[in-house]
Protein backbone atom coordinates (compact mmCIF):
# COMPACT_ATOMS: atom_id res chain seq x y z
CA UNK A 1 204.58 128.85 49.24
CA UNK A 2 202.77 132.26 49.09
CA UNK A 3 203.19 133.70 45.40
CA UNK A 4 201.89 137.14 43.80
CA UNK A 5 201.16 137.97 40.54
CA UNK A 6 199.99 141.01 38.36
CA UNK A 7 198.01 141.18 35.46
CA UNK A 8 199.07 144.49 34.18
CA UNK A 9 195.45 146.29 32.37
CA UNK A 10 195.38 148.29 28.97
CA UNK A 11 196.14 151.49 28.95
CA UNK A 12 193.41 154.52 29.62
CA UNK A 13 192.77 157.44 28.06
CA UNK A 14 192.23 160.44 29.74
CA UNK A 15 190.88 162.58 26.84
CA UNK A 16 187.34 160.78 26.14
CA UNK A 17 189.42 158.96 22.87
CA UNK A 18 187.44 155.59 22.54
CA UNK A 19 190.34 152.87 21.80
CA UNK A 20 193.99 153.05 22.83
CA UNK A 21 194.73 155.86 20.93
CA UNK A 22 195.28 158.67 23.26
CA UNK A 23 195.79 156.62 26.31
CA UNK A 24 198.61 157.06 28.34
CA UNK A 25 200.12 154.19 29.73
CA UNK A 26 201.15 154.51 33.59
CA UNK A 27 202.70 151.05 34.58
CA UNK A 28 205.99 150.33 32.55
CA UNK A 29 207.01 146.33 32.90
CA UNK A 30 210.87 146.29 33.36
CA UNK A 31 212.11 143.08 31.66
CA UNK A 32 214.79 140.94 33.38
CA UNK A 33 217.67 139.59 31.19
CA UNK A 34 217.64 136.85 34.11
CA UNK A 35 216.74 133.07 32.85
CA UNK A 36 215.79 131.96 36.44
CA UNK A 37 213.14 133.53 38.90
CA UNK A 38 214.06 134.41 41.96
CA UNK A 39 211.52 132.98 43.70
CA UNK A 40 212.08 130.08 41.65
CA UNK A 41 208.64 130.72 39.82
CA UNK A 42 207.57 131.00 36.35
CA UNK A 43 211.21 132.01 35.05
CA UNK A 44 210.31 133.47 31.85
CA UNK A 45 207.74 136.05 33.40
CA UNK A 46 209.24 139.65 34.08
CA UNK A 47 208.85 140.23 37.68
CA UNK A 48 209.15 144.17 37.99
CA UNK A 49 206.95 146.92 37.37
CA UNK A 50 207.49 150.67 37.49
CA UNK A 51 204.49 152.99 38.25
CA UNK A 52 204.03 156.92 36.73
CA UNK A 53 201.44 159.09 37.78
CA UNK A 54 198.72 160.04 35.29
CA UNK A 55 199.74 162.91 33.48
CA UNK A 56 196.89 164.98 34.57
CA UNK A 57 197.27 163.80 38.16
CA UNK A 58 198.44 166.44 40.44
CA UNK A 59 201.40 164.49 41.32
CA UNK A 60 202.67 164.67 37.94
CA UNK A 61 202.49 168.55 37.79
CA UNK A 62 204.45 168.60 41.06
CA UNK A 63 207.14 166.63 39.35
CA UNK A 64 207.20 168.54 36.06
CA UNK A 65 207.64 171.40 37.99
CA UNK A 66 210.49 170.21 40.10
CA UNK A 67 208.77 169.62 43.38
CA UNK A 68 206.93 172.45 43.67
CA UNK A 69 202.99 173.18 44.16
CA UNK A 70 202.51 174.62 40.09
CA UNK A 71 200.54 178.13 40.11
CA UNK A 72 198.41 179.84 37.49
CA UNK A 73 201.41 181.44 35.77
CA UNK A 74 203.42 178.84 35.97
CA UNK A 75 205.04 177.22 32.65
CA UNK A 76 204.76 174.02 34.02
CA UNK A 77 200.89 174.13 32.73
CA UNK A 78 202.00 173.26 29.37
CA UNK A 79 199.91 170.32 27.49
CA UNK A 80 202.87 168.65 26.16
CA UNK A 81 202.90 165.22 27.93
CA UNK A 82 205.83 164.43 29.67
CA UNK A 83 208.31 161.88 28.48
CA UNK A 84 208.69 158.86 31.46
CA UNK A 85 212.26 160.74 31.45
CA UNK A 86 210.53 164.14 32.25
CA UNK A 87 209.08 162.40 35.47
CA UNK A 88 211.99 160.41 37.16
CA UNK A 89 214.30 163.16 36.51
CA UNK A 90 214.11 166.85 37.95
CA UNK A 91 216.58 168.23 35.81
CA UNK A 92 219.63 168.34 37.86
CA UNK A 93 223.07 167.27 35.90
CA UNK A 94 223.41 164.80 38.58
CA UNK A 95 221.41 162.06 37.23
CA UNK A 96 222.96 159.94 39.77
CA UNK A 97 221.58 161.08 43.04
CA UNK A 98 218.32 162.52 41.64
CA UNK A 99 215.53 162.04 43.78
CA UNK A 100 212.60 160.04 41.65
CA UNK A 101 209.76 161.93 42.72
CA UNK A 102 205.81 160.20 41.63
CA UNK A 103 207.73 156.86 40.27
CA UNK A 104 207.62 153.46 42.10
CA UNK A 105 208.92 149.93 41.55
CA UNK A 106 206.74 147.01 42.76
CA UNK A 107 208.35 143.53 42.42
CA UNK A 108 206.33 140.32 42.03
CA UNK A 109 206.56 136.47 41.42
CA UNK A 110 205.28 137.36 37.88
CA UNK A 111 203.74 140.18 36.00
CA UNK A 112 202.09 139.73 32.86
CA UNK A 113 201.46 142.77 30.42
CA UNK A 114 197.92 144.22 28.90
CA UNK A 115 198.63 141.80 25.96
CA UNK A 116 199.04 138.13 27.60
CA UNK A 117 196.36 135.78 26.68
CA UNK A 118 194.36 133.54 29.27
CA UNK A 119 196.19 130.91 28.59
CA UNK A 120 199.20 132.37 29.65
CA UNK A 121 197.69 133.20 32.83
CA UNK A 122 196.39 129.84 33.36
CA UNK A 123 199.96 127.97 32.43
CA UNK A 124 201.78 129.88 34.36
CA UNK A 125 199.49 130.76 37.53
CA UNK A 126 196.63 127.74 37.88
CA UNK A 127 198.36 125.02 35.85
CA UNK A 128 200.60 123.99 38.42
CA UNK A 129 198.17 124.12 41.65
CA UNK A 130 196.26 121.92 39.76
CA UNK A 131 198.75 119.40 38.88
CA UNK A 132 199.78 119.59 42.55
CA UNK A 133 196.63 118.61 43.97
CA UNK A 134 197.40 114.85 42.35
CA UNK A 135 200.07 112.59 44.14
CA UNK A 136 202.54 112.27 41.55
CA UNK A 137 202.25 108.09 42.26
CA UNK A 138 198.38 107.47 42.23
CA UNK A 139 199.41 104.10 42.86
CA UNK A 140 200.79 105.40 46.72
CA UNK A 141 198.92 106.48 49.42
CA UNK A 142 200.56 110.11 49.33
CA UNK A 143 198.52 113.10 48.99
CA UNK A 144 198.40 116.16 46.64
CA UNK A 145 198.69 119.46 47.78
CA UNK A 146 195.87 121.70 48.85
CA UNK A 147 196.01 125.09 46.64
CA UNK A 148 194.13 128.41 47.25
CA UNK A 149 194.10 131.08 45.05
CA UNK A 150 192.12 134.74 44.39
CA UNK A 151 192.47 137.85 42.71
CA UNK A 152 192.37 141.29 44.02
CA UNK A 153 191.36 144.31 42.77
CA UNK A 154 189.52 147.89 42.01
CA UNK A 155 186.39 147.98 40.38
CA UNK A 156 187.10 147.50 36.32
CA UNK A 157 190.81 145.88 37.08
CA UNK A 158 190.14 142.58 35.00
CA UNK A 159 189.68 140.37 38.13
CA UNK A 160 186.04 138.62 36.39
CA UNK A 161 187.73 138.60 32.75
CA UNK A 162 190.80 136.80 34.62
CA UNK A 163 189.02 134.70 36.66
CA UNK A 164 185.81 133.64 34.58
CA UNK A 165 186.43 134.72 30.73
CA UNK A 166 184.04 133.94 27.97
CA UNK A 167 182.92 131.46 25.67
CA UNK A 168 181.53 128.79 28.42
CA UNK A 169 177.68 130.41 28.01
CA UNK A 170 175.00 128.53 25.89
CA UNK A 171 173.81 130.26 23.23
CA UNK A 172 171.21 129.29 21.00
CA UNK A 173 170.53 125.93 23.17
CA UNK A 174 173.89 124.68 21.85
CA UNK A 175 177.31 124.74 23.57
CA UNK A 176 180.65 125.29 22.43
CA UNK A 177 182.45 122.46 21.29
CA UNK A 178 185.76 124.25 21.85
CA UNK A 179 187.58 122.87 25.20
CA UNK A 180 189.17 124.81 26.06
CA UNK A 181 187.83 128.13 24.62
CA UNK A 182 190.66 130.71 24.13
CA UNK A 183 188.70 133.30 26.26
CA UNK A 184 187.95 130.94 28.99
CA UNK A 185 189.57 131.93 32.49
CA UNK A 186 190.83 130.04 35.41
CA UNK A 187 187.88 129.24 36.95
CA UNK A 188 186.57 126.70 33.71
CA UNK A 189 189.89 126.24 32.46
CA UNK A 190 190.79 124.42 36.06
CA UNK A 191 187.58 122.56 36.33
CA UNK A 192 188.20 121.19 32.72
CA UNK A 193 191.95 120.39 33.75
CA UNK A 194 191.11 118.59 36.87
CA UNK A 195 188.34 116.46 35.27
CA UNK A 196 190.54 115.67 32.53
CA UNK A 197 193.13 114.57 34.92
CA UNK A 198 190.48 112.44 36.69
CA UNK A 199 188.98 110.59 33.72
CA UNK A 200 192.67 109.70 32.77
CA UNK A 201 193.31 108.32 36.14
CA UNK A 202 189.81 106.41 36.17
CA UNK A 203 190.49 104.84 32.57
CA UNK A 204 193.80 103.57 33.75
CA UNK A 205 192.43 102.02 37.30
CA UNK A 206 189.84 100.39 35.09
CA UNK A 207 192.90 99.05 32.92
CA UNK A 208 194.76 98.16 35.84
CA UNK A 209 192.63 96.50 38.22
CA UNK A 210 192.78 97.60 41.70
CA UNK A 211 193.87 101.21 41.03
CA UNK A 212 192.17 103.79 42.74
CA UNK A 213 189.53 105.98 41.42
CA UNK A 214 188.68 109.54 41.85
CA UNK A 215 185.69 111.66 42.25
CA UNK A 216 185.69 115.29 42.24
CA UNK A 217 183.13 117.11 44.66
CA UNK A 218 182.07 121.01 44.86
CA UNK A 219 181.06 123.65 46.62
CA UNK A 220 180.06 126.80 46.42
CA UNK A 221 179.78 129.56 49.19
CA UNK A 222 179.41 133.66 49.65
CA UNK A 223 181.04 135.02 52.29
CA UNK A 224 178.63 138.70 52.53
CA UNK A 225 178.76 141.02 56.35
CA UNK A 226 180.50 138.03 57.47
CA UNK A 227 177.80 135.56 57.13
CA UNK A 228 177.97 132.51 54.97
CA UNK A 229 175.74 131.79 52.57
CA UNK A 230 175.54 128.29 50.66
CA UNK A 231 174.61 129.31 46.69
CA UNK A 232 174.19 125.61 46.05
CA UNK A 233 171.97 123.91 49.15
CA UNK A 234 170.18 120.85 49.39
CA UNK A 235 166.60 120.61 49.08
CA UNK A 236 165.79 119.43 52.57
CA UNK A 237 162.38 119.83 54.12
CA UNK A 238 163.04 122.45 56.47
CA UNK A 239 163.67 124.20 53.31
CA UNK A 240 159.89 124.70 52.60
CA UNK A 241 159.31 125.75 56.43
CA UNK A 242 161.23 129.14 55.80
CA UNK A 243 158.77 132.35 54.71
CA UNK A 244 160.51 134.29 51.45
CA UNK A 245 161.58 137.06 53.69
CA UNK A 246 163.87 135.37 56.12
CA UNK A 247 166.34 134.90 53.70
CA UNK A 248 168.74 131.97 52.66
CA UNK A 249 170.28 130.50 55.79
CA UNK A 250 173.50 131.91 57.05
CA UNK A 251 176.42 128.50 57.92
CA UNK A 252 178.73 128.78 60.71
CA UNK A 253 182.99 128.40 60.30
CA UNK A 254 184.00 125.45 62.68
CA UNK A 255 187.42 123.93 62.88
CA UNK A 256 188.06 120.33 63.58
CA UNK A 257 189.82 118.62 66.31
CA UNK A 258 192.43 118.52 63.63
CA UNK A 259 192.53 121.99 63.19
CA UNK A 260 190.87 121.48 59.63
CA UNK A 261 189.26 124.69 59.35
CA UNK A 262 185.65 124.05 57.51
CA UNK A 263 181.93 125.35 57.05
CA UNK A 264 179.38 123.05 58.89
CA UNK A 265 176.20 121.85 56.65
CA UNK A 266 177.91 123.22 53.41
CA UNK A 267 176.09 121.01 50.64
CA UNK A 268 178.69 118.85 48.36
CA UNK A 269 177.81 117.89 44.70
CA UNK A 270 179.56 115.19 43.21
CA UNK A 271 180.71 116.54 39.48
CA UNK A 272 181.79 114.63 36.74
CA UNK A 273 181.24 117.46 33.65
């Protein structure tokens, strides 16, 4: 199941204004009265979004002035920001079949708006892959389900405040004793959730004897030009037989006679913290 979401960002201002004072907001969420997704996916998330141009865009001069290319003389240079109103409609007393000129609707499996929290994100996005990576028996054979997820982005969208947050740095030689920290993003928030899930599965094979017992591995790879690079390697010894300036050593993408796609001599670290 292939889902997309949006993190919709704070507004910016346009006039130097530090703060949110000033700032116009171009993305407009349209709530749904609907209780159910859908796509069957995080029902209580609005899943709509409706886009304005800046106001001091060109496209939003063209649509103040009804279409047409605004001139020198023209009234439509006036400083009054447009109401969202101003830039759907053209005027016309036919509201009906007016032509929305600079305003799109984007639908999603979930948007959340400038003031959601990362733990909203992480309930409603990361939560579940997790949980589905777990065989709901552990006393089966079955198999979880593998999950992949990424963000995408401009420069300045979010995507490292989403995806990493704060409050997992050492400071001062001591850590925080805060799991999970309220600014923490997916990427520690999932690692804590999976380990948590894995010492409560250990505790209870120990309790029940024969249960099975789990061990969480990682790695952790750049993908740069299309070459691989492994950030966490082994220390072999044909490490030390490499001179500084031939680099780190690019891994090659193999797939298995399985058709398991994977990245040959990609180092594994068992984790357990």
């Amino acid at each position: 199941r292939l889902c997309f979401f949006l993190r919709a960002p704070p507004p910016v201002c346009s006039n130097g204004t530090k703060g949110n004072e000033g700032a116009a907001n171009t993305i407009e969420i349209i709530e749904t009265k609907s209780a159910a997704n859908q796509r069957g996916y995080a029902p209580t998330l609005p899943t709509t979004v409706r886009t304005y141009p800046p106001l001091n865009s060109n496209a939003a001069k063209v649509v103040r002035c009804g279409g047409k290319v605004p001139t020198a003389a023209s009234s439509c240079n006036s400083k009054k920001a447009p109401s969202s109103k101003s830039l759907i409609d053209d005027g016309r007393a036919d509201n009906d079949s007016t032509e929305v000129r600079g305003v799109k609707e984007y639908s999603y499996s979930g948007v959340f708006g400038p003031k959601s929290t990362q733990s909203e994100v992480y309930n409603n996005i990361a939560a579940p892959l997790v949980d589905g990576l777990f065989p709901r028996d552990m006393d089966s054979e079955s198999l979880g389900e593998s999950a992949l997820l990424f963000t995408l982005g401009v420069t300045n969208a979010g995507k490292t405040h989403t995806v990493m947050g704060t409050g997992f740095e050492t400071k001062g030689g001591k850590k925080s004793t805060d799991y999970p920290s309220e600014n923490w993003g997916i990427i520690p928030r999932a690692l804590h959730h999976i380990l948590t899930r894995i010492d409560g599965n250990n505790s209870a094979a120990a309790t029940n004897a024969g249960g099975p017992k789990l061990q969480m591995y990682m790695s952790y790879l750049e993908i740069y030009n299309e070459s691989i690079y492994d950030l966490l390697p082994q220390k072999t010894q044909n490490a030390a037989s490499r001179r500084p300036c031939d680099g780190p050593p690019t891994l090659k993408l193999r797939e298995s006679r399985r058709g398991r796609i994977f990245v040959r001599d990609l180092a594994r670290h068992a984790v357990s913290s």
